[in-house]
N, C-alpha and C. Protein backbone atom coordinates (compact mmCIF):
# COMPACT_ATOMS: atom_id res chain seq x y z
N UNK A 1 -48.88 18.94 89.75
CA UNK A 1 -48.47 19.02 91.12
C UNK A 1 -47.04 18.52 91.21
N UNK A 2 -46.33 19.12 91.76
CA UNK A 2 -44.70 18.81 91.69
C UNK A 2 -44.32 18.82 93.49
N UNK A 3 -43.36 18.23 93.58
CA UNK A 3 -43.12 17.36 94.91
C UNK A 3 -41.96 18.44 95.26
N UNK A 4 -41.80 19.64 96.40
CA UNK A 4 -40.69 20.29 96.64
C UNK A 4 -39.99 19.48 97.44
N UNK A 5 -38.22 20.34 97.66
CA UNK A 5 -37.29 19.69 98.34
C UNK A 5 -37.36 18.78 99.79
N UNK A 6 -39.09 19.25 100.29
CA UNK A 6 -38.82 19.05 101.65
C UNK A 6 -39.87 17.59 101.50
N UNK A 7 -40.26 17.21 100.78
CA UNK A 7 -40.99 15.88 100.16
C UNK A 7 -42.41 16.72 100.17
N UNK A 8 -43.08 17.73 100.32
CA UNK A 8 -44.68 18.12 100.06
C UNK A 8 -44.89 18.14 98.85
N UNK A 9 -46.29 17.93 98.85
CA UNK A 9 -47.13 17.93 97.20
C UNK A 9 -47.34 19.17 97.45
N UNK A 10 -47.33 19.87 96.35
CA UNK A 10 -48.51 20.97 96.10
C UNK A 10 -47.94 21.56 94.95
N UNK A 11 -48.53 23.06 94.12
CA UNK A 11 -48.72 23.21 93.02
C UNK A 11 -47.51 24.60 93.01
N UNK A 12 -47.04 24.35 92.04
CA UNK A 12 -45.88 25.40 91.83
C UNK A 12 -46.59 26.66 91.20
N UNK A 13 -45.94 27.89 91.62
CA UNK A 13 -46.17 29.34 91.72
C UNK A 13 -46.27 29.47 89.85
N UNK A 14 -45.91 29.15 89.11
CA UNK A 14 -46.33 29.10 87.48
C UNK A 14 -47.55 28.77 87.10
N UNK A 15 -47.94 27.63 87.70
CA UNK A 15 -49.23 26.71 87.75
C UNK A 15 -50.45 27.40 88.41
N UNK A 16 -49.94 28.09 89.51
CA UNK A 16 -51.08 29.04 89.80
C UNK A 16 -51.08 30.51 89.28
N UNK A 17 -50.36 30.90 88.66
CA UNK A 17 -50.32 32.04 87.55
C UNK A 17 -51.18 31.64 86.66
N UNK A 18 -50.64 30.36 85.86
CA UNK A 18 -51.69 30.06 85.08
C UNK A 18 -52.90 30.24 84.97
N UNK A 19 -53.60 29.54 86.05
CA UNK A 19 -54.91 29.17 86.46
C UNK A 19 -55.61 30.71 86.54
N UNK A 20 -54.88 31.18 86.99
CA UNK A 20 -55.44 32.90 87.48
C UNK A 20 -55.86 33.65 86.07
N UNK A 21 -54.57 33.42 85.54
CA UNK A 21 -54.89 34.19 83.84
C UNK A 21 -56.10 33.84 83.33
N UNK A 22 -56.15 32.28 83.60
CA UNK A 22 -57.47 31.76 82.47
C UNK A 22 -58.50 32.36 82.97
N UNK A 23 -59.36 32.09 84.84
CA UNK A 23 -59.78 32.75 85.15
C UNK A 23 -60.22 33.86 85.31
N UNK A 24 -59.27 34.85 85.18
CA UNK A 24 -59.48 36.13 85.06
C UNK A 24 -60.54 36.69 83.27
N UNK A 25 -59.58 35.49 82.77
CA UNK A 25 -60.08 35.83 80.89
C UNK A 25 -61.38 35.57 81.08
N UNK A 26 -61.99 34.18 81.30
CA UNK A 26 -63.53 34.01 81.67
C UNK A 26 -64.62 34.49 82.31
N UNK A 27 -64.01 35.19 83.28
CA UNK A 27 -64.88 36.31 83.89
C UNK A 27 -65.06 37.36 83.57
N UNK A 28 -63.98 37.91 82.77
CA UNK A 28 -64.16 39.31 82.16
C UNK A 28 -65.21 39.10 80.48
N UNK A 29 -65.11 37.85 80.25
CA UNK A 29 -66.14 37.80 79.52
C UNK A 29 -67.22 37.58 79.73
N UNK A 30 -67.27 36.91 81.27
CA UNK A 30 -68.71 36.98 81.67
C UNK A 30 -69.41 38.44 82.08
N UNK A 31 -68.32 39.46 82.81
CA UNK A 31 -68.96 40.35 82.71
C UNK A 31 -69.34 41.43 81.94
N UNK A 32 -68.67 40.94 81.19
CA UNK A 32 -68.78 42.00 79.46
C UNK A 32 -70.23 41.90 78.76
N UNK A 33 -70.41 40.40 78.64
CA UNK A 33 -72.01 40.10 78.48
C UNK A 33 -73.27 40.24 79.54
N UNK A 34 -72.87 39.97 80.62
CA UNK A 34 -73.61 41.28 81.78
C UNK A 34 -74.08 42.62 81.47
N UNK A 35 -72.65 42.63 81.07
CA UNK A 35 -73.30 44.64 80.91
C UNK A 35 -73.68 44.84 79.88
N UNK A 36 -73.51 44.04 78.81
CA UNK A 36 -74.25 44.29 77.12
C UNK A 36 -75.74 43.78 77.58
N UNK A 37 -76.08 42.95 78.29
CA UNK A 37 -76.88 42.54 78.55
C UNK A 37 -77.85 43.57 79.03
N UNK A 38 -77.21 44.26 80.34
CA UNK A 38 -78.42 45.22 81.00
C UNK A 38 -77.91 46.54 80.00
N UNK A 39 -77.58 46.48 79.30
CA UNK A 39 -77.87 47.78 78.51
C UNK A 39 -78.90 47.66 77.18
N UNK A 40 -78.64 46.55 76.69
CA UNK A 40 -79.99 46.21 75.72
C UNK A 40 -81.29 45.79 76.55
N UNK A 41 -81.28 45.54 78.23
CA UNK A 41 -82.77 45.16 78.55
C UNK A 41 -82.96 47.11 78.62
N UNK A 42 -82.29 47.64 79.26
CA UNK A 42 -82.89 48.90 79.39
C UNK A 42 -83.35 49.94 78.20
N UNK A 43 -82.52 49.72 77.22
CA UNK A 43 -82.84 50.07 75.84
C UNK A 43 -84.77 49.53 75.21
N UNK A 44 -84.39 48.29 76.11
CA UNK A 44 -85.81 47.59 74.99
C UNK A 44 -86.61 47.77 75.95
N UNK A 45 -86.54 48.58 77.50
CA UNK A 45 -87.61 49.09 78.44
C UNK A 45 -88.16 50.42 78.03
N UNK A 46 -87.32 51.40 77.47
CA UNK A 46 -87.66 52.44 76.79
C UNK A 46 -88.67 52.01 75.55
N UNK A 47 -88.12 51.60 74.84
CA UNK A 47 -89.04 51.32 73.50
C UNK A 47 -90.62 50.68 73.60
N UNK A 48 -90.32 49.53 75.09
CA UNK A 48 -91.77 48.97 75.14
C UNK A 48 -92.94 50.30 75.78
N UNK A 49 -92.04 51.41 76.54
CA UNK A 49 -92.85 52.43 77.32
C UNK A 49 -93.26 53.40 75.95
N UNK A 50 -92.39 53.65 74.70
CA UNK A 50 -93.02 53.83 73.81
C UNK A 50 -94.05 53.55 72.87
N UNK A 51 -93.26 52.43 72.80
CA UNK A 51 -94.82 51.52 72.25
C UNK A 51 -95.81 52.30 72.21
N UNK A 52 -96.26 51.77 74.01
CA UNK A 52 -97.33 51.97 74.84
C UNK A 52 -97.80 53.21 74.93
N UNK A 53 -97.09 54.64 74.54
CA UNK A 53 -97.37 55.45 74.42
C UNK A 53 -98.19 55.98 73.02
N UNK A 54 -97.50 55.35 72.21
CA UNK A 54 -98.03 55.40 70.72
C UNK A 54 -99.39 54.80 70.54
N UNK A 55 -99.19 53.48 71.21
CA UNK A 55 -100.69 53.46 71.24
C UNK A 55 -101.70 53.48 71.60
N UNK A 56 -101.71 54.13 72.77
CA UNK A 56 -102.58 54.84 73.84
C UNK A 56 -103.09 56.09 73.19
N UNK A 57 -102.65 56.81 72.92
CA UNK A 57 -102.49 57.85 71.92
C UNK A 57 -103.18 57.43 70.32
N UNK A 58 -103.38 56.85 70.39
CA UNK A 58 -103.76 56.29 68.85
C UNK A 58 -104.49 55.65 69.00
N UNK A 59 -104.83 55.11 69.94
CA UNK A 59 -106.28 54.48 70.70
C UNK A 59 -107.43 55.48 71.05
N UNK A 60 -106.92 56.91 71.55
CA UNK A 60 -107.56 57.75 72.17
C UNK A 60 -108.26 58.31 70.81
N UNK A 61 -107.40 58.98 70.16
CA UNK A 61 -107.98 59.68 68.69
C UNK A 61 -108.89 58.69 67.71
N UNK A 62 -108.56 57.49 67.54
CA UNK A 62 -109.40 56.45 67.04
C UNK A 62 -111.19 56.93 67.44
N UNK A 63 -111.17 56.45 69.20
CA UNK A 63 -111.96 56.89 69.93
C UNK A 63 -113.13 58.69 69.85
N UNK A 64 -111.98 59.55 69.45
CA UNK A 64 -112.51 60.41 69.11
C UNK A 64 -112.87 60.58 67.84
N UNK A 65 -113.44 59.31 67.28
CA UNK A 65 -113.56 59.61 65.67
C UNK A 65 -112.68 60.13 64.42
N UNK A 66 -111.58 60.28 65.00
CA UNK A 66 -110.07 60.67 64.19
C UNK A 66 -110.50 62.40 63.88
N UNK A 67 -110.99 62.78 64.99
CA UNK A 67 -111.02 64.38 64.85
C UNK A 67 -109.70 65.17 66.25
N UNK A 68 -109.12 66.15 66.13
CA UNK A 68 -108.49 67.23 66.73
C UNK A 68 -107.84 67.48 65.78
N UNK A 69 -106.81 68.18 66.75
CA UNK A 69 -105.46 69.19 66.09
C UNK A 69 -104.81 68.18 66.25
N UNK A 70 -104.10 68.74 65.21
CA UNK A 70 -102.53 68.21 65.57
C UNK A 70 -101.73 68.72 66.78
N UNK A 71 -101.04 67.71 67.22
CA UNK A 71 -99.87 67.61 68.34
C UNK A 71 -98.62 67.88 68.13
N UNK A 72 -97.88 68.93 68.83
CA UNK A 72 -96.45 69.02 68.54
C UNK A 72 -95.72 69.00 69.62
N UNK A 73 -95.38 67.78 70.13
CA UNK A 73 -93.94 67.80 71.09
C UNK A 73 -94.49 67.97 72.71
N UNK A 74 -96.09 67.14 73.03
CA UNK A 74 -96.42 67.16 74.07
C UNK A 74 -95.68 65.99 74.89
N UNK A 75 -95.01 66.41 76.25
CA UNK A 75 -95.22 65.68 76.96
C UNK A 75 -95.65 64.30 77.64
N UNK A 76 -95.46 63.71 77.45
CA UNK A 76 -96.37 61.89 78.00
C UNK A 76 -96.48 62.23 79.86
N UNK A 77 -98.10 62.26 79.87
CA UNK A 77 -97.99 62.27 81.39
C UNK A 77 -98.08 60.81 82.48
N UNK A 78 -97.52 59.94 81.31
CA UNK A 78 -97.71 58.55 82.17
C UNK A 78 -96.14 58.48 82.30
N UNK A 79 -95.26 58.88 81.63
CA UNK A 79 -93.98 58.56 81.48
C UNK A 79 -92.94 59.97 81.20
N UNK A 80 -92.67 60.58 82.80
CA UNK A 80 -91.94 61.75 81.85
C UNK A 80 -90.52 61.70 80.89
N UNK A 81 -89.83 62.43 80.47
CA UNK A 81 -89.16 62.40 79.73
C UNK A 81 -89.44 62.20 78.31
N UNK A 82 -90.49 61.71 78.24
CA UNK A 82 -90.90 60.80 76.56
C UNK A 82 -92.16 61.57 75.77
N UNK A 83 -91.54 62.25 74.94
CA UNK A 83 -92.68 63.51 74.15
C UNK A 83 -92.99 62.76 72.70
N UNK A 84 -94.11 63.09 72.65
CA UNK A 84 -94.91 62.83 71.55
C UNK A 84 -95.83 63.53 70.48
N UNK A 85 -95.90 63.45 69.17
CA UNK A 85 -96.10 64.65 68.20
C UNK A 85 -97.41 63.75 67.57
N UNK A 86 -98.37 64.11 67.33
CA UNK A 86 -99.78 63.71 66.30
C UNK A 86 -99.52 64.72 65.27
N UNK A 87 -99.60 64.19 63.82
CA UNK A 87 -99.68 64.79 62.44
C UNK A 87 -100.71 64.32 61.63
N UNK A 88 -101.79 64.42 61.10
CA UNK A 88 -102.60 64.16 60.42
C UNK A 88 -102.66 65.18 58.90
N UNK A 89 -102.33 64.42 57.72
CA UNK A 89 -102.21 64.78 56.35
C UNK A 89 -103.47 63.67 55.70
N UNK A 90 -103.24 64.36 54.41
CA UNK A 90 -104.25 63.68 53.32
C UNK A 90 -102.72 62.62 52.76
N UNK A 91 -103.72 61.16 52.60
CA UNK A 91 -102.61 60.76 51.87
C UNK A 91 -102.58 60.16 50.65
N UNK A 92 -101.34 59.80 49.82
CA UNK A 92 -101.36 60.10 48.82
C UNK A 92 -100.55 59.31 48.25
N UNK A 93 -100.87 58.19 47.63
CA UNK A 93 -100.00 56.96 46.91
C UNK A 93 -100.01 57.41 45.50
N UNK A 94 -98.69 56.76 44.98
CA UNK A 94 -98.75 57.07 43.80
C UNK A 94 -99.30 56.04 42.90
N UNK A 95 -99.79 55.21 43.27
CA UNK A 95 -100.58 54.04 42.21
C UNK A 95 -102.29 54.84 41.48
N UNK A 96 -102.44 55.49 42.70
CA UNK A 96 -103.99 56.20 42.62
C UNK A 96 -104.11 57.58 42.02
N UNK A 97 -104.38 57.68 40.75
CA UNK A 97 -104.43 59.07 40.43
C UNK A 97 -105.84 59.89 40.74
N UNK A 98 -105.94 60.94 41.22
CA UNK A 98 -106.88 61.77 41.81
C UNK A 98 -107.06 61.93 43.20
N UNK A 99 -107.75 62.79 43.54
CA UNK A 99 -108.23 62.60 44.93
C UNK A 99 -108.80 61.13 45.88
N UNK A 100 -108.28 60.95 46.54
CA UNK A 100 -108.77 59.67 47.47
C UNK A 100 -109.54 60.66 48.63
N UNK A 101 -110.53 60.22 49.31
CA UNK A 101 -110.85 60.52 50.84
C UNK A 101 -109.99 59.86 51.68
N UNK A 102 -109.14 60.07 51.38
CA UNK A 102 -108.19 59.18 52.74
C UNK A 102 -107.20 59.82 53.24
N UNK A 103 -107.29 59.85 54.58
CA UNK A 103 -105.95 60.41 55.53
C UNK A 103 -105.38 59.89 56.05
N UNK A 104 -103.99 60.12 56.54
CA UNK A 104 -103.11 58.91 57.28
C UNK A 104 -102.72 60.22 58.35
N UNK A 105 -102.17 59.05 59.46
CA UNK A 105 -102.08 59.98 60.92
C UNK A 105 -101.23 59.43 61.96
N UNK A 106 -100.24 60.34 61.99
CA UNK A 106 -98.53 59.64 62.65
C UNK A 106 -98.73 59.92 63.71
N UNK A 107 -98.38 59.06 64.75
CA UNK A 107 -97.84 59.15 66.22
C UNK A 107 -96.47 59.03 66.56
N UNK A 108 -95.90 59.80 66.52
CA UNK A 108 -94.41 60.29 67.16
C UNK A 108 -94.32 60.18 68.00
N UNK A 109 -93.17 59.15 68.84
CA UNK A 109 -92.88 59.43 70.38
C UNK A 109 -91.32 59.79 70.51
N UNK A 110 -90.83 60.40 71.09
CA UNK A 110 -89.17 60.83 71.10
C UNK A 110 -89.04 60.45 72.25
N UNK A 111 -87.82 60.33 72.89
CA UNK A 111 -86.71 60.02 73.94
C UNK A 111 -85.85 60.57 73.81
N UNK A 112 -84.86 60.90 74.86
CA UNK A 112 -83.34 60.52 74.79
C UNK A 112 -83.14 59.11 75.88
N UNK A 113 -82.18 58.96 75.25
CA UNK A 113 -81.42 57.25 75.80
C UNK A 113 -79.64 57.05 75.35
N UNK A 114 -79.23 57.70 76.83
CA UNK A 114 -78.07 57.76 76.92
C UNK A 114 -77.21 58.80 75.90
N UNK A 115 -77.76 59.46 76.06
CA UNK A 115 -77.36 60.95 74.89
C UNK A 115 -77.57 61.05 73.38
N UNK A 116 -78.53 60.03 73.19
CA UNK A 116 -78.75 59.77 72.14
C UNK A 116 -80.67 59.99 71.54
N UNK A 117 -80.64 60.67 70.71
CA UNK A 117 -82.36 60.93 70.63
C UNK A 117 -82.90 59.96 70.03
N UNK A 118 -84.18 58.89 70.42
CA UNK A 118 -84.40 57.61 69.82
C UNK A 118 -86.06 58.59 69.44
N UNK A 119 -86.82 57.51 68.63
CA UNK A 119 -87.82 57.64 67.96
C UNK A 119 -88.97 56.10 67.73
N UNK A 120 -89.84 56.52 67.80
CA UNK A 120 -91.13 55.22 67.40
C UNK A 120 -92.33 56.18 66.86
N UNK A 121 -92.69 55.68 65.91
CA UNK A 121 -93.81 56.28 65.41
C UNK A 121 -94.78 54.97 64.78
N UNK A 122 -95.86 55.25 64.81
CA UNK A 122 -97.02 54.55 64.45
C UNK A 122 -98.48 55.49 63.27
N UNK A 123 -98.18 54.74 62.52
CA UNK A 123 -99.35 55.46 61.44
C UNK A 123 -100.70 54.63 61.02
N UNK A 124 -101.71 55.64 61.07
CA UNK A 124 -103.11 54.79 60.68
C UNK A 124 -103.61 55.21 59.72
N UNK A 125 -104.18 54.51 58.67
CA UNK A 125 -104.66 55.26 57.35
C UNK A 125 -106.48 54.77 57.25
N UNK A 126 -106.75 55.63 57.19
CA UNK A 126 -108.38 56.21 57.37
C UNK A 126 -109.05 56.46 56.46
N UNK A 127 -110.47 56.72 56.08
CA UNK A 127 -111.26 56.89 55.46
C UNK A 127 -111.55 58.33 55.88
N UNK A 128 -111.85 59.79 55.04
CA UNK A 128 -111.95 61.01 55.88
C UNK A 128 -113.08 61.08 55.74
N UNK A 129 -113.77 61.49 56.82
CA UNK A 129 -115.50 61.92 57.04
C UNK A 129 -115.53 63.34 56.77
């Protein structure tokens, strides 16, 4: 605080430049982490609605004794936008030589998220009846 010609206190026009700069720097980092912020909660809102799709879906077929067709690129009618694929193969490790009775069975869910095509899949490996 510096004392002008006319005897008043107060703060010279440099001093409050100052103050402004710093200010300005701290807030723009506060809002920088704001918006990284709501862009990774919305990112990880998609993925949990996938999840949930995958395993609803993989709950259901369980349920049906692990019998239908396969699924290609249906629709989610709890959540539009978000399509989902069922694949059921024989599967096949390489530690085990010969035939196994065993099948494994993918749940695919797709998105887009912000122009970008995201993915979750979930697999169950079975005993085949």
């Amino acid at each position: 605080m510096n004392e002008n010609p006319c005897g008043k206190k107060g703060f010279a026009l440099v001093e409050i430049l100052i103050a402004v700069a710093i200010l300005s720097m701290v807030l723009l980092s506060v809002i920088s982490g704001v918006s990284s912020s709501i862009y990774v909660i919305t990112g990880m809102k998609n993925y949990t609605k996938a999840i949930l799709i995958a395993r609803s879906r993989m709950n259901e077929f369980i349920l049906n004794n692990m019998r239908g067709t396969d699924i290609k690129h249906e629709e989610s009618k709890e959540y539009p936008k978000f399509h989902f694929t069922r694949i059921t193969r024989r599967f096949e490790h390489p530690w085990f030589q010969g035939p196994i009775p065993v099948n494994i069975t993918d749940i695919i869910v797709n998105w887009s998220e912000k122009g970008k095509e995201r993915e979750y899949k979930i697999s169950y490996i079975y005993q085949s009846q």
